[in-house]
Protein backbone atom coordinates (compact mmCIF):
# COMPACT_ATOMS: atom_id res chain seq x y z
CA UNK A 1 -17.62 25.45 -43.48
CA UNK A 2 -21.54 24.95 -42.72
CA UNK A 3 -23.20 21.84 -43.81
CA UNK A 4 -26.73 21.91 -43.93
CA UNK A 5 -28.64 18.42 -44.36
CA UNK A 6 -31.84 19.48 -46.92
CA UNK A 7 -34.57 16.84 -46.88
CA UNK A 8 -37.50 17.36 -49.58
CA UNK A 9 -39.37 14.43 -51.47
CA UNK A 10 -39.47 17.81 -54.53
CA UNK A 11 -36.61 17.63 -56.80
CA UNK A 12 -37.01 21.57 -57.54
CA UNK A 13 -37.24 22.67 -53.97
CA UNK A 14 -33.69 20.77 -52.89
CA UNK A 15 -31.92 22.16 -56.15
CA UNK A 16 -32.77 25.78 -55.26
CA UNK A 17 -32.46 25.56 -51.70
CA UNK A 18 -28.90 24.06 -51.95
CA UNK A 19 -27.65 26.23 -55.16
CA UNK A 20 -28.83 29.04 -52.55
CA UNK A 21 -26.96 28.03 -50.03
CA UNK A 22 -24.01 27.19 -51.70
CA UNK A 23 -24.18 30.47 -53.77
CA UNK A 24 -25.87 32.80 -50.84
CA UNK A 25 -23.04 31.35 -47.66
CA UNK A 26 -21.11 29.42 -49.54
CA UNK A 27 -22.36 25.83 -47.58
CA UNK A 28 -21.47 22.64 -47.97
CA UNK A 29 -25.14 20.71 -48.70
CA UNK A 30 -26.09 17.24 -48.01
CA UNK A 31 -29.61 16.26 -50.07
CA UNK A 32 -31.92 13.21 -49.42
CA UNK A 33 -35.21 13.14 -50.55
CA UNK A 34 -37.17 11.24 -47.87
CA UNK A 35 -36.64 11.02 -44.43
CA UNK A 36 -35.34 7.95 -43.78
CA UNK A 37 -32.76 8.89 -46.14
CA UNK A 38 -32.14 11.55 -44.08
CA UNK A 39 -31.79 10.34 -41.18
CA UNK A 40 -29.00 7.73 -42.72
CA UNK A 41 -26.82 10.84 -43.92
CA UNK A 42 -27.34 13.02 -40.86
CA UNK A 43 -26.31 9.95 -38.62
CA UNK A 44 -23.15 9.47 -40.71
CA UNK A 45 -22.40 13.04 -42.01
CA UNK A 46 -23.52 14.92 -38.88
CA UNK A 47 -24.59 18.36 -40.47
CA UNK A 48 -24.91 21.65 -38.86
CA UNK A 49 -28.71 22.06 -39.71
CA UNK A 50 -31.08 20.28 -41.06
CA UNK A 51 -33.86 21.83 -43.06
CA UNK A 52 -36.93 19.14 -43.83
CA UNK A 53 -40.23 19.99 -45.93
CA UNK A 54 -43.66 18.74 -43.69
CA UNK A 55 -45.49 17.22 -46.23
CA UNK A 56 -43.36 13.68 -47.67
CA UNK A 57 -45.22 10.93 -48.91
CA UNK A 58 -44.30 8.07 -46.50
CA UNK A 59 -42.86 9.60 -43.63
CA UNK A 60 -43.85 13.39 -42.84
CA UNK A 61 -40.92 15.81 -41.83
CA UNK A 62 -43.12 16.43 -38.06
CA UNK A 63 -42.76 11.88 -37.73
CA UNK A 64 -39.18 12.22 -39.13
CA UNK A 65 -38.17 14.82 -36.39
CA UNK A 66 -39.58 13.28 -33.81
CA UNK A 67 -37.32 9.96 -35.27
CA UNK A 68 -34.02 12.14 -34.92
CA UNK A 69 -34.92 12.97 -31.72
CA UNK A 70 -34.68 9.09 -30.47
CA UNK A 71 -31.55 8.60 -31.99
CA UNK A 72 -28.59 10.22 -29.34
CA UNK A 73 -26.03 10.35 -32.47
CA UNK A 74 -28.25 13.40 -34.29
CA UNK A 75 -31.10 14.67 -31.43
CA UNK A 76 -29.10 17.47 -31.06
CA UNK A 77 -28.61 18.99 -34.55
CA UNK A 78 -30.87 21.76 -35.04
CA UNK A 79 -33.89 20.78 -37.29
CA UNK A 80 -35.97 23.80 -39.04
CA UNK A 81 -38.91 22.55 -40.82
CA UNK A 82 -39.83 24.14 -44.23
CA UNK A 83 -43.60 24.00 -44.53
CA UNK A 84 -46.66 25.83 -47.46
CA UNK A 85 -48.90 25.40 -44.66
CA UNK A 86 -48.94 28.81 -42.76
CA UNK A 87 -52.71 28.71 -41.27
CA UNK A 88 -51.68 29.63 -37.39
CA UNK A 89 -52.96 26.27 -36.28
CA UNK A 90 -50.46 24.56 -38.23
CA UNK A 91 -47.45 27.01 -36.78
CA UNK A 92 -48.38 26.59 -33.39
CA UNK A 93 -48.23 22.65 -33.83
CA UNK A 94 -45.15 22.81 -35.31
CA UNK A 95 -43.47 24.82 -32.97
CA UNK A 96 -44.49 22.46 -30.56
CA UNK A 97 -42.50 19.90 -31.50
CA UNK A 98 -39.45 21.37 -30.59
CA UNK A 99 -38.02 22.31 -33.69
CA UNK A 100 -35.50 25.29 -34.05
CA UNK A 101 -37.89 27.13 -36.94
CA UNK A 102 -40.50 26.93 -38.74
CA UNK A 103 -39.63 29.03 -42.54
CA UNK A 104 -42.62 28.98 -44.99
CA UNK A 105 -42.71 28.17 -48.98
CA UNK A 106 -42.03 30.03 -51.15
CA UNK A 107 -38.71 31.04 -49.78
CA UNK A 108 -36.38 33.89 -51.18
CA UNK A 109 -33.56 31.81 -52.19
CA UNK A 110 -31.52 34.89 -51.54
CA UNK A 111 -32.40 35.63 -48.44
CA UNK A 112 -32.46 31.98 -46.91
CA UNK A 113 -29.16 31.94 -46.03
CA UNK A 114 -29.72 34.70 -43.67
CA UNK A 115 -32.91 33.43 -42.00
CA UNK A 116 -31.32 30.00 -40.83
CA UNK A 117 -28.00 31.84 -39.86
CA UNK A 118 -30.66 34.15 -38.20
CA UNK A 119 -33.08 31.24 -36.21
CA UNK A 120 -29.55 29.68 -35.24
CA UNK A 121 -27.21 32.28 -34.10
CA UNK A 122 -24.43 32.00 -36.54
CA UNK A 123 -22.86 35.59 -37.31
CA UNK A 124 -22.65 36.15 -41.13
CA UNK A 125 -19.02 34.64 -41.50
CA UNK A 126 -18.99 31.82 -39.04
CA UNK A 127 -19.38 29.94 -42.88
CA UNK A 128 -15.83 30.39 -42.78
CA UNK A 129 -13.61 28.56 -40.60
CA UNK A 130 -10.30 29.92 -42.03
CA UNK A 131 -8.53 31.92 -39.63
CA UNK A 132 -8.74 35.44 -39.56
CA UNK A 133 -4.67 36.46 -39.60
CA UNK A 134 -3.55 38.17 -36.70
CA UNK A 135 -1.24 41.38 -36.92
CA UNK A 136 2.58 40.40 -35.88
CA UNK A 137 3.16 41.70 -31.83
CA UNK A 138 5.04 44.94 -32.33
C-alpha cells in the first residue's frame, strides 16, 4: 500500500486531500501540519510521496523542500508541492527547485489520486501490493 506524507498548515485542505486518497486509491496517509512536523514523520515513517502546500506560516513548503533535501534519510522521496499561486512566474520557480510536481488549488479530490500516480509513474494498482494469483502450471 501507498503512503503519502500530506503537509498543510489548513485543517480542511489535509482532511479532503487524505479522505481522497484513502477513498480515491485506497492510501495509507500520514498528516502534519507544518513542516518541521513533516519532516519528523517523513524521516521516521518514510512515505512514498509527499504532497506540501507553499504558503505555511513559519516555514514555507519551497524552505521545507529544500530542508528534506539535506537530510540523506528522506532527499529522495518524491515531493509535489500543492500551491493557489498559478501566475507562470511562480510555476517556473517552483519547478526549479527540483520538485516532482507542481498541482494547483482547488484540486478535484476525485481526480487527485490519478494526477500524483500520474507525475510519479505508478500504474493504477501498484496501491496494491497483494499478489496477483498465478494460474497452477498445467
Amino acid at each position: 500500500m501507498r503512503r503519502i506524507l500530506i503537509i498543510d498548515d489548513e485543517d480542511d485542505i489535509r482532511e479532503v486531500a487524505a479522505l481522497s486518497l484513502e477513498a480515491t486509491a485506497g492510501w495509507e496517509i500520514l498528516t502534519a501540519n507544518s513542516g518541521a512536523k513533516g519532516i519528523d514523520i517523513a524521516v521516521a515513517e518514510q512515505p512514498d510521496a509527499i504532497l506540501m502546500d507553499v504558503m505555511m506560516p513559519e516555514v514555507d513548503g519551497p524552505t521545507t523542500f529544500r530542508n528534506m533535501q539535506q537530510n540523506p534519510a528522506i532527499s529522495s522521496i518524491p515531493v509535489l508541492l500543492l500551491t493557489a499561486k498559478v501566475q507562470g512566474v511562480d510555476q517556473r520557480r517552483f519547478a526549479g527547485l527540483g520538485v516532482a510536481a507542481v498541482l494547483f488549488k482547488p484540486f478535484d479530490p476525485l481526480t487527485l489520486a490519478d494526477q500524483i500516480s500520474e507525475v510519479l509513474g505508478w500504474s493504477k494498482n501498484s496501491h496494491s501490493e497483494q499478489p496477483v494469483p498465478s494460474e497452477p502450471a498445467v
